[in-house]
PDB file of N, CA and C in Angstrom:
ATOM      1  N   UNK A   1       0.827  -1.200   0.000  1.00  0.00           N
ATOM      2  CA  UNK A   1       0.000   0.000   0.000  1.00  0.00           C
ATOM      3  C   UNK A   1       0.869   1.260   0.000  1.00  0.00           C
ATOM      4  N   UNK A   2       2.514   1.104   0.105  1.00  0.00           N
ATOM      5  CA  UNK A   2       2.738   2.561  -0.040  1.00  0.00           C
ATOM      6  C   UNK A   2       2.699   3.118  -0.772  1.00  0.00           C
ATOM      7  N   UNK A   3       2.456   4.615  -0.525  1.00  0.00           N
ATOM      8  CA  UNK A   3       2.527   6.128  -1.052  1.00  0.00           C
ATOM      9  C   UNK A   3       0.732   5.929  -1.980  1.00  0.00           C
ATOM     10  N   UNK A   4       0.430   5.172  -1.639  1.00  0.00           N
ATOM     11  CA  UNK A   4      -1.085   5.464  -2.567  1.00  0.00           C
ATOM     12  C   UNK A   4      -1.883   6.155  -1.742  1.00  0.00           C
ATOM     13  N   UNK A   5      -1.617   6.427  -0.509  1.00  0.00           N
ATOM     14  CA  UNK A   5      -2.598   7.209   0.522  1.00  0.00           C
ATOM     15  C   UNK A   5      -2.005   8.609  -0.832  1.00  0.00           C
ATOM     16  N   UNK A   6      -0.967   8.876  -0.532  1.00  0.00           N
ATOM     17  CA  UNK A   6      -0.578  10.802  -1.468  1.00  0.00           C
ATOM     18  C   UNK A   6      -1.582  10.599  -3.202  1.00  0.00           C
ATOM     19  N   UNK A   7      -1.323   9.619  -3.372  1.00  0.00           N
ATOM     20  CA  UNK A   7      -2.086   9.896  -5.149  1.00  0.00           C
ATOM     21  C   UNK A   7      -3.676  10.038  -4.648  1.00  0.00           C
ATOM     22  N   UNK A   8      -4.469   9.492  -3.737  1.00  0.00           N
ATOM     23  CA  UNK A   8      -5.453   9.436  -3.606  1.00  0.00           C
ATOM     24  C   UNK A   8      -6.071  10.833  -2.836  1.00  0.00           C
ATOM     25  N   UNK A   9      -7.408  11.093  -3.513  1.00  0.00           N
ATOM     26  CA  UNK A   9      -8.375  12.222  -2.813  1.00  0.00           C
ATOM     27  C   UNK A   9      -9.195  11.597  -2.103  1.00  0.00           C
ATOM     28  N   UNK A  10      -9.696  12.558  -0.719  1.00  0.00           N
ATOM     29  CA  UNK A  10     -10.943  12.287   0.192  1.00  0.00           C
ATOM     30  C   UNK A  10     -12.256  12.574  -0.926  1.00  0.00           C
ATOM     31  N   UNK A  11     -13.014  11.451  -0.409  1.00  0.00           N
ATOM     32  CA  UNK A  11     -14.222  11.576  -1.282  1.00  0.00           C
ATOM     33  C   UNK A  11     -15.179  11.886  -0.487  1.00  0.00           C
ATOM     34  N   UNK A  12     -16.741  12.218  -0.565  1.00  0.00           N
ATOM     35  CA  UNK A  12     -17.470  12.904   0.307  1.00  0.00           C
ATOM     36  C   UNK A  12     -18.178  11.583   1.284  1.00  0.00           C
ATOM     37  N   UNK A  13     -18.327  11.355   2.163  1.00  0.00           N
ATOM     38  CA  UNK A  13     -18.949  10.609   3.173  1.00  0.00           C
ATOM     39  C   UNK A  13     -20.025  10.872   3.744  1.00  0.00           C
ATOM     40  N   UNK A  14     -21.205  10.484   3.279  1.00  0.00           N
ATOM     41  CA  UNK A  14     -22.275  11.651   3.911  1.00  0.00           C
ATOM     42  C   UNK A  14     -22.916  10.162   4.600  1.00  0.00           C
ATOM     43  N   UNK A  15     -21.999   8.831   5.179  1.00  0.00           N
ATOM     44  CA  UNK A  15     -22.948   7.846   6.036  1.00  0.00           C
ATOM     45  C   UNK A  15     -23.109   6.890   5.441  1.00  0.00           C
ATOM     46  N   UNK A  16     -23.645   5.507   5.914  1.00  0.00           N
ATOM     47  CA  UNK A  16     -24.152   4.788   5.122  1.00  0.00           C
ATOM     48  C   UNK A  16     -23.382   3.655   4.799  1.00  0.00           C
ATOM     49  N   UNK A  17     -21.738   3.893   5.318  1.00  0.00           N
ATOM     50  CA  UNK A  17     -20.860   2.636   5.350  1.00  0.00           C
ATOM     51  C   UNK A  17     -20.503   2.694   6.532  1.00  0.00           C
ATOM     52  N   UNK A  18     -19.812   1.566   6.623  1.00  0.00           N
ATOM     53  CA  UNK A  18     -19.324   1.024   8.397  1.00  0.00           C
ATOM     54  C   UNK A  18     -17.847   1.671   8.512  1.00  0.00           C
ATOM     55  N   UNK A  19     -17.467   2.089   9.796  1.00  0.00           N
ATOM     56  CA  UNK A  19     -16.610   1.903   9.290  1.00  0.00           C
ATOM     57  C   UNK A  19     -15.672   1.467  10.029  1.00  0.00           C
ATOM     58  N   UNK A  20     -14.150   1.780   9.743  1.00  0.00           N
ATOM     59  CA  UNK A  20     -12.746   0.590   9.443  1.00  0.00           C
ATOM     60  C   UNK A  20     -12.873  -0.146  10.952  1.00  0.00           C
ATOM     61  N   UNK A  21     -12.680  -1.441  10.801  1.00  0.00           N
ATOM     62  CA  UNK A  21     -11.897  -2.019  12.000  1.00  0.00           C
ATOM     63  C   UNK A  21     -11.210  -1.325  12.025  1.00  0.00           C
ATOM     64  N   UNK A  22     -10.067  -1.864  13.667  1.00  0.00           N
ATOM     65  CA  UNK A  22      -8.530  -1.900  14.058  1.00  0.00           C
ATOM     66  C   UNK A  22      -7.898  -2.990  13.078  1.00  0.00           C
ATOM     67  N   UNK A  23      -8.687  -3.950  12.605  1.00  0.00           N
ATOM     68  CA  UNK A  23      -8.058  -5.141  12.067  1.00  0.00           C
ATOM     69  C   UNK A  23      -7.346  -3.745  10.532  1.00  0.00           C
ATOM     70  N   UNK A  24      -8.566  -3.138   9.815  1.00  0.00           N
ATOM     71  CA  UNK A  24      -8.326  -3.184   8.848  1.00  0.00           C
ATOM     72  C   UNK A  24      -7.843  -1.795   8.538  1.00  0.00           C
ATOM     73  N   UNK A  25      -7.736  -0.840   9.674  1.00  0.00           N
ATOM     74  CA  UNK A  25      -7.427   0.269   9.783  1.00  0.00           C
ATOM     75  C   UNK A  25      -5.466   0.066   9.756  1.00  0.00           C
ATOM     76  N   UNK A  26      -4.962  -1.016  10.225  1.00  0.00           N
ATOM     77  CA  UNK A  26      -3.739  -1.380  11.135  1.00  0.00           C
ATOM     78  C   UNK A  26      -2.739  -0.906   9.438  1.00  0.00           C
ATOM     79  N   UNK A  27      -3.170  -1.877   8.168  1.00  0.00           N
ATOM     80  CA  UNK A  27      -2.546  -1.239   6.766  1.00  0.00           C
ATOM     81  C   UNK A  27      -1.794  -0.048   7.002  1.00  0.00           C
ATOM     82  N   UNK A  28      -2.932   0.436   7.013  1.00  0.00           N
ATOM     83  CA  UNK A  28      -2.664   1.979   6.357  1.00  0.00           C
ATOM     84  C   UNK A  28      -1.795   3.038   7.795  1.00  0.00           C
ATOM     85  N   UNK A  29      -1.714   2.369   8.795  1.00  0.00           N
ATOM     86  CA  UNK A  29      -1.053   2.783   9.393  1.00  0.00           C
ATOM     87  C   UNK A  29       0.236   2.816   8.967  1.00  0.00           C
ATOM     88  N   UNK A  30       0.850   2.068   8.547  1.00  0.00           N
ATOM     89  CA  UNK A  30       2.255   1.800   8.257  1.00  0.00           C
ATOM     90  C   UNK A  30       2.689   3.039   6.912  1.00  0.00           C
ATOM     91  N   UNK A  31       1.173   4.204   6.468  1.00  0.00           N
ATOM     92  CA  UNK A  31       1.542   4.918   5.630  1.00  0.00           C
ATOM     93  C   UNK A  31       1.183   6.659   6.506  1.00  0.00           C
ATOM     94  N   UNK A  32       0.901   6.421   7.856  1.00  0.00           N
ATOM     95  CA  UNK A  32       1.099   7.786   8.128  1.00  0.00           C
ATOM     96  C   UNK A  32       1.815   7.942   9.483  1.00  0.00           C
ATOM     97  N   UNK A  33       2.817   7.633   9.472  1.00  0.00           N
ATOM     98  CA  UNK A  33       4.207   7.628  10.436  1.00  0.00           C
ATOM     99  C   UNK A  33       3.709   8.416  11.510  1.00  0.00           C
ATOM    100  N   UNK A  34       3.868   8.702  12.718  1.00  0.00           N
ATOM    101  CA  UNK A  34       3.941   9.270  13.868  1.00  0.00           C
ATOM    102  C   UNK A  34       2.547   9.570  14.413  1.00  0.00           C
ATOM    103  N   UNK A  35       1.413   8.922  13.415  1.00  0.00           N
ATOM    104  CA  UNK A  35      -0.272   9.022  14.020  1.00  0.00           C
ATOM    105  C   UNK A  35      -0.253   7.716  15.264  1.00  0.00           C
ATOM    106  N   UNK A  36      -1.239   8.378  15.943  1.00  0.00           N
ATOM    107  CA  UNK A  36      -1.967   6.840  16.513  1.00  0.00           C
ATOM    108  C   UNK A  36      -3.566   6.407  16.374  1.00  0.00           C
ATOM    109  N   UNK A  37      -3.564   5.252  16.538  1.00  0.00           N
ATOM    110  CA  UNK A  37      -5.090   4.895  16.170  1.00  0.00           C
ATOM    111  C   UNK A  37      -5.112   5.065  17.830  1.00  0.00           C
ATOM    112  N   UNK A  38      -7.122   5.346  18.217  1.00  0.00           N
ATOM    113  CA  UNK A  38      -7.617   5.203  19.311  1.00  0.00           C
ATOM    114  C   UNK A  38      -7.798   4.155  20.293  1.00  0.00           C
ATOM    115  N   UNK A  39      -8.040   3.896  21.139  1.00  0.00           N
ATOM    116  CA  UNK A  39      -8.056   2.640  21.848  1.00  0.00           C
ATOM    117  C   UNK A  39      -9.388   2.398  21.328  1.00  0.00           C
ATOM    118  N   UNK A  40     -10.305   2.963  20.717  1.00  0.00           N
ATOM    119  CA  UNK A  40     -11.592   2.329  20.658  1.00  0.00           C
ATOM    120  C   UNK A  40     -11.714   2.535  19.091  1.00  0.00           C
ATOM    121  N   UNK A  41     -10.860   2.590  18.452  1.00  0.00           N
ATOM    122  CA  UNK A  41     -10.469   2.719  17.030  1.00  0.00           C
ATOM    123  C   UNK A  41     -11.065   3.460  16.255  1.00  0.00           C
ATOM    124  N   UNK A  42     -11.808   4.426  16.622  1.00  0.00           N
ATOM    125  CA  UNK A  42     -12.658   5.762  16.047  1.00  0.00           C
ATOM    126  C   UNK A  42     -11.629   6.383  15.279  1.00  0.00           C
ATOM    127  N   UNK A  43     -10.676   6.871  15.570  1.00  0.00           N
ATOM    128  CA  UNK A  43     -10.105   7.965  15.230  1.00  0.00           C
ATOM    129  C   UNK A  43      -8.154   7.744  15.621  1.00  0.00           C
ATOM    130  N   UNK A  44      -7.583   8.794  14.499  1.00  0.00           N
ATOM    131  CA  UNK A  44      -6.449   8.638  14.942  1.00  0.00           C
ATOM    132  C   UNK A  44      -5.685  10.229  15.253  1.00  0.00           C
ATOM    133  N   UNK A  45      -4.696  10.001  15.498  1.00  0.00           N
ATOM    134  CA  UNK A  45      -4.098  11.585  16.203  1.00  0.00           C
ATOM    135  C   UNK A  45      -2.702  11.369  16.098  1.00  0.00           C
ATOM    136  N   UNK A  46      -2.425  12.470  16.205  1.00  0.00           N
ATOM    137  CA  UNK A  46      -0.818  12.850  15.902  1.00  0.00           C
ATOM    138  C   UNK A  46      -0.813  14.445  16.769  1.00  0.00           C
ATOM    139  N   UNK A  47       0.717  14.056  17.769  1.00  0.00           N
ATOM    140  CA  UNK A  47       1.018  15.620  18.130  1.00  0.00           C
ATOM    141  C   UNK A  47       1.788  16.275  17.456  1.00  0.00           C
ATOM    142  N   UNK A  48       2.303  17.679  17.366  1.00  0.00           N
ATOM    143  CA  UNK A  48       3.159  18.187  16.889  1.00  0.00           C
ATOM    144  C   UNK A  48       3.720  19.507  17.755  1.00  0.00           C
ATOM    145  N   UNK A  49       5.050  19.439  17.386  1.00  0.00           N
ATOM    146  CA  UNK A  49       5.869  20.773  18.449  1.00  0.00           C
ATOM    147  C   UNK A  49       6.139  21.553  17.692  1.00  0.00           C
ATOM    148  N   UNK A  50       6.264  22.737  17.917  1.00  0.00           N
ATOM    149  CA  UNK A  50       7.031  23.712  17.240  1.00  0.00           C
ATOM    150  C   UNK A  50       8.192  24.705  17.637  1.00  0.00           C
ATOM    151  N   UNK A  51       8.890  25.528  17.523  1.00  0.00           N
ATOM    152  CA  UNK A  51       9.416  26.617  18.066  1.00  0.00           C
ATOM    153  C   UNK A  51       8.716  27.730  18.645  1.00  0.00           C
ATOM    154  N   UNK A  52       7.694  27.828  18.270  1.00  0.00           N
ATOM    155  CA  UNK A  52       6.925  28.930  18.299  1.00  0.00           C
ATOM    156  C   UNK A  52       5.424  29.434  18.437  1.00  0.00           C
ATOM    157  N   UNK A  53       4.826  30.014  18.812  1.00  0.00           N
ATOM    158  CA  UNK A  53       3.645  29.798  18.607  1.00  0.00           C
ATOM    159  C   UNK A  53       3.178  30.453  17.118  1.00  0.00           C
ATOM    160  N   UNK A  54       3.852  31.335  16.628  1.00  0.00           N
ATOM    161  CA  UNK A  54       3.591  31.927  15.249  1.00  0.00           C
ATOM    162  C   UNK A  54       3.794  30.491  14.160  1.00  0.00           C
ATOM    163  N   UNK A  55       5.222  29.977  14.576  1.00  0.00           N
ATOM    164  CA  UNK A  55       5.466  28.480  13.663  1.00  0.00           C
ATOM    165  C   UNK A  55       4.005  27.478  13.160  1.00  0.00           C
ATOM    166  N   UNK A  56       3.387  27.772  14.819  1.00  0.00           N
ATOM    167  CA  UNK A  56       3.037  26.868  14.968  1.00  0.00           C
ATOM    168  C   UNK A  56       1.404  26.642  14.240  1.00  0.00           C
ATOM    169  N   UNK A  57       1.013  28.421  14.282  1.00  0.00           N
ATOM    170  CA  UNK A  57       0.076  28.644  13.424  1.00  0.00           C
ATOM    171  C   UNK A  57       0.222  28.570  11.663  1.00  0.00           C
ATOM    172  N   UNK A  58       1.478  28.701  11.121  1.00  0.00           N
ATOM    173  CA  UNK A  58       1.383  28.393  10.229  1.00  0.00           C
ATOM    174  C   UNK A  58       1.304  27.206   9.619  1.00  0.00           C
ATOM    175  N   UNK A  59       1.606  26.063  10.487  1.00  0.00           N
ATOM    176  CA  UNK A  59       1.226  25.049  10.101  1.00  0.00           C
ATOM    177  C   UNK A  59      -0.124  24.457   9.742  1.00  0.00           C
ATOM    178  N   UNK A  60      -0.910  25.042  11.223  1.00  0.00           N
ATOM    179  CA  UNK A  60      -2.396  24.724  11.202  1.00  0.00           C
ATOM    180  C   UNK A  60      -2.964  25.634   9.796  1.00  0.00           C
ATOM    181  N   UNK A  61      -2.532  26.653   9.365  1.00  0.00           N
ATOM    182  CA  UNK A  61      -3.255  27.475   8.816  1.00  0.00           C
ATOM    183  C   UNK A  61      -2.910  26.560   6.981  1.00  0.00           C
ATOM    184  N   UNK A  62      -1.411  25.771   6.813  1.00  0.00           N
ATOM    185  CA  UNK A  62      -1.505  24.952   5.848  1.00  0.00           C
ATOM    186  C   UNK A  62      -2.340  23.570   6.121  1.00  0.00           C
ATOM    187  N   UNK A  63      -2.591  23.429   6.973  1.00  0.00           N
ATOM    188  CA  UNK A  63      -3.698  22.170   6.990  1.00  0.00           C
ATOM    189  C   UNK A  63      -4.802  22.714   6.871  1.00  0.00           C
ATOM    190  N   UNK A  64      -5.254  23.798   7.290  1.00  0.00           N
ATOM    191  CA  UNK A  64      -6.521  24.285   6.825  1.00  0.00           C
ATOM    192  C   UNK A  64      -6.484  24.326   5.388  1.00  0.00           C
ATOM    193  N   UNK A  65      -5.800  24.572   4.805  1.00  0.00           N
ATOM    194  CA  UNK A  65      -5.892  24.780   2.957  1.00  0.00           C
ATOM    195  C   UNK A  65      -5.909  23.435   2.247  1.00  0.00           C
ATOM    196  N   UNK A  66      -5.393  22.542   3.354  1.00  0.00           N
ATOM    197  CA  UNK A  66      -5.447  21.421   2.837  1.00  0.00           C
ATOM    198  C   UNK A  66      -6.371  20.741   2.671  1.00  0.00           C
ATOM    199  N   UNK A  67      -7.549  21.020   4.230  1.00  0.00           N
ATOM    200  CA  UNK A  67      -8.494  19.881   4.404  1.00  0.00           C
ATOM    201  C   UNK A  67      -9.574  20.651   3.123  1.00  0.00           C
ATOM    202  N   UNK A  68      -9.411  21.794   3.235  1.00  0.00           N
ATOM    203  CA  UNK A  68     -10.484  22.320   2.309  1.00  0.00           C
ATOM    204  C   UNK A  68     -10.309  21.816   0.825  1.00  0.00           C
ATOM    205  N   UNK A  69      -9.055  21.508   0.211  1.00  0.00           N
ATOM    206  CA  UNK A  69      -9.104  20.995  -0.678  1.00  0.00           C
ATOM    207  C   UNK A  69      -9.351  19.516  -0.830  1.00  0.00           C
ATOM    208  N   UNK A  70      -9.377  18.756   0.426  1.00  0.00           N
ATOM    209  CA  UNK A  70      -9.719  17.438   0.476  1.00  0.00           C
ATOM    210  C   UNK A  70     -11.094  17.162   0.723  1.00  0.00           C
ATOM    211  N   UNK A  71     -11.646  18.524   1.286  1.00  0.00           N
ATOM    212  CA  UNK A  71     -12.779  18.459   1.855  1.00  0.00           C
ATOM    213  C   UNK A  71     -13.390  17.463   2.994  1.00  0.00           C
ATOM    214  N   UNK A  72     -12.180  17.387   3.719  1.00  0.00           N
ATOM    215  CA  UNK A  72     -12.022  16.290   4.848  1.00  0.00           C
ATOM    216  C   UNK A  72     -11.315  17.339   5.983  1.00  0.00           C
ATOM    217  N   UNK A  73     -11.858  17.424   7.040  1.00  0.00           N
ATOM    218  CA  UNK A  73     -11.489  18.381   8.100  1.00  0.00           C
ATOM    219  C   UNK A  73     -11.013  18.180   9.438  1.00  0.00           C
ATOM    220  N   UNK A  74      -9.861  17.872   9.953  1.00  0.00           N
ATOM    221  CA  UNK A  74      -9.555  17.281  11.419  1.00  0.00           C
ATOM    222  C   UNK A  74     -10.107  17.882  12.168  1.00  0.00           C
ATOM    223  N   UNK A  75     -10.135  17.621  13.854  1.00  0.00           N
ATOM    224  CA  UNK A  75     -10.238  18.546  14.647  1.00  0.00           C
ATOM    225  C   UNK A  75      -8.854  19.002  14.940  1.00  0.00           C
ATOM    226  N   UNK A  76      -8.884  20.306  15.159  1.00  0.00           N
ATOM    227  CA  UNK A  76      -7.763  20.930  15.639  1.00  0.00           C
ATOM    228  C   UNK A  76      -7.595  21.395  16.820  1.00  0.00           C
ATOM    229  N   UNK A  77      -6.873  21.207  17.785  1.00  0.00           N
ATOM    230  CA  UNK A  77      -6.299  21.239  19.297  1.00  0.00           C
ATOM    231  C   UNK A  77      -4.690  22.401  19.312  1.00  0.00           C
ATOM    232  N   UNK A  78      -4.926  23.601  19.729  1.00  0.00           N
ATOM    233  CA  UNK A  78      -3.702  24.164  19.907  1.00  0.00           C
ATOM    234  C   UNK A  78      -3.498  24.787  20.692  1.00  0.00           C
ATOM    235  N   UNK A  79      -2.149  24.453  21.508  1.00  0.00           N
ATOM    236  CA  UNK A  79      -2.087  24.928  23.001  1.00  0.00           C
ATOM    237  C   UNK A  79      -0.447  25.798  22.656  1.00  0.00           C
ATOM    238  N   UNK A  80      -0.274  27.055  22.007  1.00  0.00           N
ATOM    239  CA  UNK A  80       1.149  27.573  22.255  1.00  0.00           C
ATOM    240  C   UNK A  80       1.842  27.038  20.979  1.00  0.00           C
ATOM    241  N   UNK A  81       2.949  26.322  21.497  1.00  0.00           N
ATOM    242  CA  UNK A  81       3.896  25.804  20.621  1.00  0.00           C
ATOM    243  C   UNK A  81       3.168  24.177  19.937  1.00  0.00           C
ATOM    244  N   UNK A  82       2.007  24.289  20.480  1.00  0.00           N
ATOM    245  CA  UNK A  82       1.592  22.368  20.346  1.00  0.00           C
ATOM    246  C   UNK A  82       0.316  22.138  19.645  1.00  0.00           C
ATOM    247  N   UNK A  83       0.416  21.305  18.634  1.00  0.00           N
ATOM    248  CA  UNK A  83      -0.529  21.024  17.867  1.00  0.00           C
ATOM    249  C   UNK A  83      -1.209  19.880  17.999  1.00  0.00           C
ATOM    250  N   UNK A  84      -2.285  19.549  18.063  1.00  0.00           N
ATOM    251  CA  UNK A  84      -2.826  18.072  17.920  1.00  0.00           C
ATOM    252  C   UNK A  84      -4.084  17.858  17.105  1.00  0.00           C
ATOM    253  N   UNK A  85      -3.736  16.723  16.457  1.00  0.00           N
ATOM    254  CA  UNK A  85      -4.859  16.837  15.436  1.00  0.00           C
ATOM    255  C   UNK A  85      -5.316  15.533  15.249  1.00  0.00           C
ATOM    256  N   UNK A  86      -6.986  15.631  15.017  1.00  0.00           N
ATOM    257  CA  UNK A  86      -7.149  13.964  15.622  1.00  0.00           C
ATOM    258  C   UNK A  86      -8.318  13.981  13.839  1.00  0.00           C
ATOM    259  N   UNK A  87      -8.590  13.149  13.675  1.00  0.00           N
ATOM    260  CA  UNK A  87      -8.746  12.737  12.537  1.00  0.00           C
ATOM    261  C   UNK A  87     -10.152  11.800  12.722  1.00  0.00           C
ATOM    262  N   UNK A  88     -11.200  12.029  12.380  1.00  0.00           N
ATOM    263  CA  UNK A  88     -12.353  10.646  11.714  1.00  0.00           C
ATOM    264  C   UNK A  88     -12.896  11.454  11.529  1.00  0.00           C
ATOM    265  N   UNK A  89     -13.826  10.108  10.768  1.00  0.00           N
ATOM    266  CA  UNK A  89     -15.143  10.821   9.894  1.00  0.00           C
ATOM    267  C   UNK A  89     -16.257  10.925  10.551  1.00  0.00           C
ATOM    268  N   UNK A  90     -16.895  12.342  10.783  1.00  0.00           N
ATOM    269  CA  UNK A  90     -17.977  12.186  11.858  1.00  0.00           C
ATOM    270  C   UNK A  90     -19.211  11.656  11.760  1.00  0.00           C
ATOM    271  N   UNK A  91     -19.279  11.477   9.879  1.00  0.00           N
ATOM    272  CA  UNK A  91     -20.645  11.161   9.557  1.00  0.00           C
ATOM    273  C   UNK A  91     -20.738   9.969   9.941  1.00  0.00           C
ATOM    274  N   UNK A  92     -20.167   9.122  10.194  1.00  0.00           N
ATOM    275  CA  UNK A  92     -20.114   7.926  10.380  1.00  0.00           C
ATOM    276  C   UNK A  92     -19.691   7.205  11.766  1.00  0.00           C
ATOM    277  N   UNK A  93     -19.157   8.243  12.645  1.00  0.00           N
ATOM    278  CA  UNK A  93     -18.559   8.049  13.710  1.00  0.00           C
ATOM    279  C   UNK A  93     -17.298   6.893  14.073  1.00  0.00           C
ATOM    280  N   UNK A  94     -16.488   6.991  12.842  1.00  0.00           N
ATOM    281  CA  UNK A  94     -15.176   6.296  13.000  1.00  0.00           C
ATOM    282  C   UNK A  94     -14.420   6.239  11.964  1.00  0.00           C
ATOM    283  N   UNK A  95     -13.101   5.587  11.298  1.00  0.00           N
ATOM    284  CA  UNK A  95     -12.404   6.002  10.652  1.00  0.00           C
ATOM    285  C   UNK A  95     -12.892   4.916   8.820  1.00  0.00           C
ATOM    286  N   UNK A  96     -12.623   5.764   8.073  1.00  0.00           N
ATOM    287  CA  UNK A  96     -12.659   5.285   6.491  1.00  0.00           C
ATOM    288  C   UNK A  96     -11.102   5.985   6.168  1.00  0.00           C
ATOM    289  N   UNK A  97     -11.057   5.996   4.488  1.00  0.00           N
ATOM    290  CA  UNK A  97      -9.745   5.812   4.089  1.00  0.00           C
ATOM    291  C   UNK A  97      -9.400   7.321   4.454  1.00  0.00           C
ATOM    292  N   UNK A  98     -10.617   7.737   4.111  1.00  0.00           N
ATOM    293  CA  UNK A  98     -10.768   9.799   4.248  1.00  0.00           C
ATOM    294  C   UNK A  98      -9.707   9.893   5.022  1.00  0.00           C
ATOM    295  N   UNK A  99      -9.684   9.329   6.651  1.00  0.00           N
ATOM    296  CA  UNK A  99      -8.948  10.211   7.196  1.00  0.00           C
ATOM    297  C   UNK A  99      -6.975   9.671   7.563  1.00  0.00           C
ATOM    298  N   UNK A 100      -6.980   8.432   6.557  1.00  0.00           N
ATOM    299  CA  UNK A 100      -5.709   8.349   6.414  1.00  0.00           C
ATOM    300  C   UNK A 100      -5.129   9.247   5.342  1.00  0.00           C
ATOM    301  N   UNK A 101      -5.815   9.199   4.329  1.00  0.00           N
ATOM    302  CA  UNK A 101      -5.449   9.907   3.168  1.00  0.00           C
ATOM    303  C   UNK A 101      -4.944  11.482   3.353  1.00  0.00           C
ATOM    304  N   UNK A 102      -5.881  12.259   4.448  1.00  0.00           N
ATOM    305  CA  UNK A 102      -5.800  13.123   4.780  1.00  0.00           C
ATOM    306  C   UNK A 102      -4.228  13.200   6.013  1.00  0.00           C
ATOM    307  N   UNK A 103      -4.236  12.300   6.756  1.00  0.00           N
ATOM    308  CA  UNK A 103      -3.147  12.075   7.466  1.00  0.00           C
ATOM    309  C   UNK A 103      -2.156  12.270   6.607  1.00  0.00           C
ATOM    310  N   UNK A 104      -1.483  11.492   5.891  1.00  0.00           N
ATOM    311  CA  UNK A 104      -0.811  11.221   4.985  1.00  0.00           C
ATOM    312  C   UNK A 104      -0.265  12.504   4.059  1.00  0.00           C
ATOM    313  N   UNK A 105      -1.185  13.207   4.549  1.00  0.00           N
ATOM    314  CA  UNK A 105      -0.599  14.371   3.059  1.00  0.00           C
ATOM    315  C   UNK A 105      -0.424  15.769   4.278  1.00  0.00           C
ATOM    316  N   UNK A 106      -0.974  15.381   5.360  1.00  0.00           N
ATOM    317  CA  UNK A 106      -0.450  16.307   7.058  1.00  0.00           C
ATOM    318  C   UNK A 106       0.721  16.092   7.119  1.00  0.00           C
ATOM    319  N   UNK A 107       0.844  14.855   7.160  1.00  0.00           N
ATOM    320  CA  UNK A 107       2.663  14.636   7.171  1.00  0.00           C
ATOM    321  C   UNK A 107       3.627  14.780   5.990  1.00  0.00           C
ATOM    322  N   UNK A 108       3.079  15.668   4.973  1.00  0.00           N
ATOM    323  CA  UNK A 108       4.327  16.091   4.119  1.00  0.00           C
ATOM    324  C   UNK A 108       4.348  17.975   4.344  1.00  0.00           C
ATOM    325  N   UNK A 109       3.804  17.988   5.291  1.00  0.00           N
ATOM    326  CA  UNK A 109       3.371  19.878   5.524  1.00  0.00           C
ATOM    327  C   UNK A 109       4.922  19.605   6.519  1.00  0.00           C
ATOM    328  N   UNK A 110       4.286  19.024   7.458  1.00  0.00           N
ATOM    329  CA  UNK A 110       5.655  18.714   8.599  1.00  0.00           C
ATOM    330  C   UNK A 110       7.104  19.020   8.245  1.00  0.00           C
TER     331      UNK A 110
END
């Protein structure tokens, strides 16, 4: 499965599928380095540090341009120098490919 999370777009999810195990979520882990899946496998997250708190907004402010073009939207958590960003699909209340794909292309902003 590598690097096909980057060629691939979030598609719209408006419900209606199940979604991922841990069994089947576990893949695609191995394509967005430094996330974690949840203990109850909803969702995954990744922290991030910065130098700065200005640094630190520009990062969030390129993931904002991002999700909008994916049309897939994390939640965003920012405390100062510290970012955290947790990832699923809400329509559905747990994770599809959406929010690896979206992971995946967070970690080339980094």
């Amino acid at each position: 499965m590598k690097n096909n999370l980057l060629k691939k777009k979030c598609v719209p999810c408006e419900g209606g599928v199940m979604p991922l195990t841990r069994e089947q979520s576990l893949p695609y882990m191995a394509e967005v380095l430094g996330w974690e899946i949840g203990i109850n496998s909803k969702q995954i997250s990744r922290d991030f540090k910065f130098d700065d708190f200005k640094t630190a907004m520009k990062f969030v402010n390129s993931v904002a341009e991002l999700a909008e073009e994916e049309g897939h939207h994390p939640d965003i958590h920012i405390s100062y120098n510290k970012v955290r960003l947790i990832n699923s699909t809400h329509a559905i209340g747990g994770l599809t490919e959406n929010d690896f794909i979206l992971a995946a292309k967070i970690n080339r902003i980094k």
